[in-house]
Every structure is written in structure tokens, then in C-alpha cells.
C-alpha atoms as a PDB file:
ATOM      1  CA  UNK A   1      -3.675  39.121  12.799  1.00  0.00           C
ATOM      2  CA  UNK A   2      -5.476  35.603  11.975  1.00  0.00           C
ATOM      3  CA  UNK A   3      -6.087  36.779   8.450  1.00  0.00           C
ATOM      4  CA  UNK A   4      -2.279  37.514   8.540  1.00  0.00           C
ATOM      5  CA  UNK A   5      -1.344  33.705   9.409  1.00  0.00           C
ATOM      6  CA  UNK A   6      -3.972  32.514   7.366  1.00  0.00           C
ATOM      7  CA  UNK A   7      -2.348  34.347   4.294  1.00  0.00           C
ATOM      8  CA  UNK A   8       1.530  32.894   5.374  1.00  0.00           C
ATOM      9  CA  UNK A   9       0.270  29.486   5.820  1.00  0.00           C
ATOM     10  CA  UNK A  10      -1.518  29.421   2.243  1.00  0.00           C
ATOM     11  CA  UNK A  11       1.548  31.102   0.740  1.00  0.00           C
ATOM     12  CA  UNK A  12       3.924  28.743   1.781  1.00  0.00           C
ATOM     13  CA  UNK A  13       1.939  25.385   1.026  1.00  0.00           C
ATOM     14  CA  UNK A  14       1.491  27.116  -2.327  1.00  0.00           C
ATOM     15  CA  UNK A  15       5.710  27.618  -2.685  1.00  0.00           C
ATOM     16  CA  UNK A  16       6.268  24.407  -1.125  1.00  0.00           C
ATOM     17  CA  UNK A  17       3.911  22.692  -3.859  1.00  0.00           C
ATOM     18  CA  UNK A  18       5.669  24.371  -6.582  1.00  0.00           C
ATOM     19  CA  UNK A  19       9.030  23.752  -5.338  1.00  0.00           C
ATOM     20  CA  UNK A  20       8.068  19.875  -5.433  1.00  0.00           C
ATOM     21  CA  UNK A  21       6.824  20.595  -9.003  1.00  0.00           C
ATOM     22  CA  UNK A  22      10.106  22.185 -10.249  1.00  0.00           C
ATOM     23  CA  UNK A  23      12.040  19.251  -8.660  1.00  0.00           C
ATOM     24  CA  UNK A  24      10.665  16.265  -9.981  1.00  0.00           C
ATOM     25  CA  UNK A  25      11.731  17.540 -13.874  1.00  0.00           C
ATOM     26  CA  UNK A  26      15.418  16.373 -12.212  1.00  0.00           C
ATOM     27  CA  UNK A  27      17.194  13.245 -12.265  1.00  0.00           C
ATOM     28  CA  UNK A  28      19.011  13.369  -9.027  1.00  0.00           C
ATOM     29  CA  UNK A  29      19.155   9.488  -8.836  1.00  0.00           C
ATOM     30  CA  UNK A  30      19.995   7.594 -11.791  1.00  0.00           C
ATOM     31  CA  UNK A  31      17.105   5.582 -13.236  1.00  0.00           C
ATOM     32  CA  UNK A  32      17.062   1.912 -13.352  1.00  0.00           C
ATOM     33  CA  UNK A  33      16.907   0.655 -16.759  1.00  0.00           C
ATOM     34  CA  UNK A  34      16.489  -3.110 -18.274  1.00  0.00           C
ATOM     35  CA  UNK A  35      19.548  -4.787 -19.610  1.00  0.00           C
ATOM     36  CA  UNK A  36      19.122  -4.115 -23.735  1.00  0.00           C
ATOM     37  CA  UNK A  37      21.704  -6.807 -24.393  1.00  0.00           C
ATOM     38  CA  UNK A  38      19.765  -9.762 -22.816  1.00  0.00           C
ATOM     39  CA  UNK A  39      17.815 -12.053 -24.945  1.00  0.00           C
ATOM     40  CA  UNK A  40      14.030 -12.736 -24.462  1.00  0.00           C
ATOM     41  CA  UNK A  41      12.541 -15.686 -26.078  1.00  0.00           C
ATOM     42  CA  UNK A  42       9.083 -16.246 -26.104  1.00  0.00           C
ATOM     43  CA  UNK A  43       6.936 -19.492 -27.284  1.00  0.00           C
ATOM     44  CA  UNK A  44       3.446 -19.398 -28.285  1.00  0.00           C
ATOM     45  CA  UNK A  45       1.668 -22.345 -26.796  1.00  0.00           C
ATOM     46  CA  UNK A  46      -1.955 -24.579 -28.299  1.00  0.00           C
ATOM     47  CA  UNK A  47      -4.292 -23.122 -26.204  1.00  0.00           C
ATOM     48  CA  UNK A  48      -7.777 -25.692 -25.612  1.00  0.00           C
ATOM     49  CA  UNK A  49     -11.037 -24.244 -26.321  1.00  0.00           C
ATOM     50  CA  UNK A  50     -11.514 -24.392 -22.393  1.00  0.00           C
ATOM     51  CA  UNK A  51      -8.921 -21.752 -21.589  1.00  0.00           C
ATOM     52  CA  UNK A  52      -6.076 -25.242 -20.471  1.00  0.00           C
ATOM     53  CA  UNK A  53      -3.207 -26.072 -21.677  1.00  0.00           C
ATOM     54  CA  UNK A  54      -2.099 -29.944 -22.156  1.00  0.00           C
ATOM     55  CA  UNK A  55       1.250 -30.522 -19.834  1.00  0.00           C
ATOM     56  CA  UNK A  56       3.552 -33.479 -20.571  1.00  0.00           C
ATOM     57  CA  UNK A  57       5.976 -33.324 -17.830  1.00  0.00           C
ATOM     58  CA  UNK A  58       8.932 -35.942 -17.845  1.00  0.00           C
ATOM     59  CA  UNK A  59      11.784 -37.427 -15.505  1.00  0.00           C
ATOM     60  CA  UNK A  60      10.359 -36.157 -12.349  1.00  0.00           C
ATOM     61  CA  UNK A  61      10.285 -38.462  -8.547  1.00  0.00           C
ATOM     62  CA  UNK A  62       8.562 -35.791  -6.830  1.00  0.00           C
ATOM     63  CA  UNK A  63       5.196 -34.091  -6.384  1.00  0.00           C
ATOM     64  CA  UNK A  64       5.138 -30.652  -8.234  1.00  0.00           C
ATOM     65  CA  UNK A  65       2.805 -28.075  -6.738  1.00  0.00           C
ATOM     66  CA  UNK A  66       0.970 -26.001  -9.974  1.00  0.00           C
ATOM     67  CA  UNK A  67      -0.980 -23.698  -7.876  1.00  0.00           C
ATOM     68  CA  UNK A  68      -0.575 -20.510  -9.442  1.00  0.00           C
ATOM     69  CA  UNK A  69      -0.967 -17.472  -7.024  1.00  0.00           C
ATOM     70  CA  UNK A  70       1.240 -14.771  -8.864  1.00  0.00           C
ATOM     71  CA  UNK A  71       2.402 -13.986 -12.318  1.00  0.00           C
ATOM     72  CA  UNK A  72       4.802 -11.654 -13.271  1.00  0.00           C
ATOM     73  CA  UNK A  73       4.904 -10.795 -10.010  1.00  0.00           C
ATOM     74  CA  UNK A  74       1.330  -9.586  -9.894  1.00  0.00           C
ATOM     75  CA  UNK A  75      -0.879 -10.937  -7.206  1.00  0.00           C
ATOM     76  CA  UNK A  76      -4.067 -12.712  -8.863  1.00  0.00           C
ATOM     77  CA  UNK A  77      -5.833 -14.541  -6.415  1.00  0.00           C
ATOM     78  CA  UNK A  78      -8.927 -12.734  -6.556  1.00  0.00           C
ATOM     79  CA  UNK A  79      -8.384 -12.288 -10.018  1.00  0.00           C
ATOM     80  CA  UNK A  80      -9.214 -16.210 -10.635  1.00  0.00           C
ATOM     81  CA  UNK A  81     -11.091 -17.547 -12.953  1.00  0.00           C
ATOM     82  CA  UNK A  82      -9.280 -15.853 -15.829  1.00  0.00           C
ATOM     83  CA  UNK A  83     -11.565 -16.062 -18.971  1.00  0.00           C
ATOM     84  CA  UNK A  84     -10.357 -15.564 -22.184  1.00  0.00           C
END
């Protein structure tokens, strides 16, 4: 009798497993997709030997806080220094 429940239990984790399998090859929700029309511009910048970058920052009354914690929205905290 045990090896009987054993057997259903094994079966059906087994099915269950390859039912998952056979449904993720479907789109049942329509995936999000970036905007092809929009226009990226990018800028290369002077880089100094030390890894900086040389800041000129005009026509501002107020104190600007340059503490950089995340970039593109990727945590990098522990991830400082950065060495090139």
C-alpha cells in the first residue's frame, strides 16, 4: 500500500513538472517590449587617467548631492570602488 502512494505521489510531481514545461513555450500574456521609435543618444565623455571625470556645472543656487548609490537601476553600493 505505501509503495502504492509512493508511486502516485512521484507520478504526479513528474506530470505536474511537465505540464509546467509544456506551458511556458506559450505567450498567454503579452510581452513588454521597448518603444523602437524612441531616440537614444549617447555621448562619450574624457575620461582622467584616475577613473574621474572633470564637471563644470553652471547657473545653480543650491547644493547638489553627487552621491551615486544606483545606476541603471542597479544597486552598487558594495560594488564601490569601480576600477577601470
Amino acid at each position: 500500500m505505501k509503495n502504492d502512494k509512493y508511486l502516485k505521489v512521484v507520478l504526479t510531481v513528474i506530470a505536474t513538472s511537465l505540464v509546467i514545461l509544456v506551458l511556458q513555450n506559450f505567450d498567454f500574456i503579452t510581452k513588454a517590449q521597448a518603444d523602437v521609435n524612441s531616440q537614444q543618444h549617447y555621448v562619450q565623455l574624457p575620461v582622467n587617467s584616475d577613473g574621474t571625470i572633470n564637471v563644470n556645472v553652471k547657473s545653480i543656487n543650491e547644493i547638489m548631492d553627487v552621491n551615486i548609490s544606483e545606476v541603471g537601476g542597479n544597486y552598487i553600493k558594495k560594488a564601490l570602488p569601480i576600477k577601470p
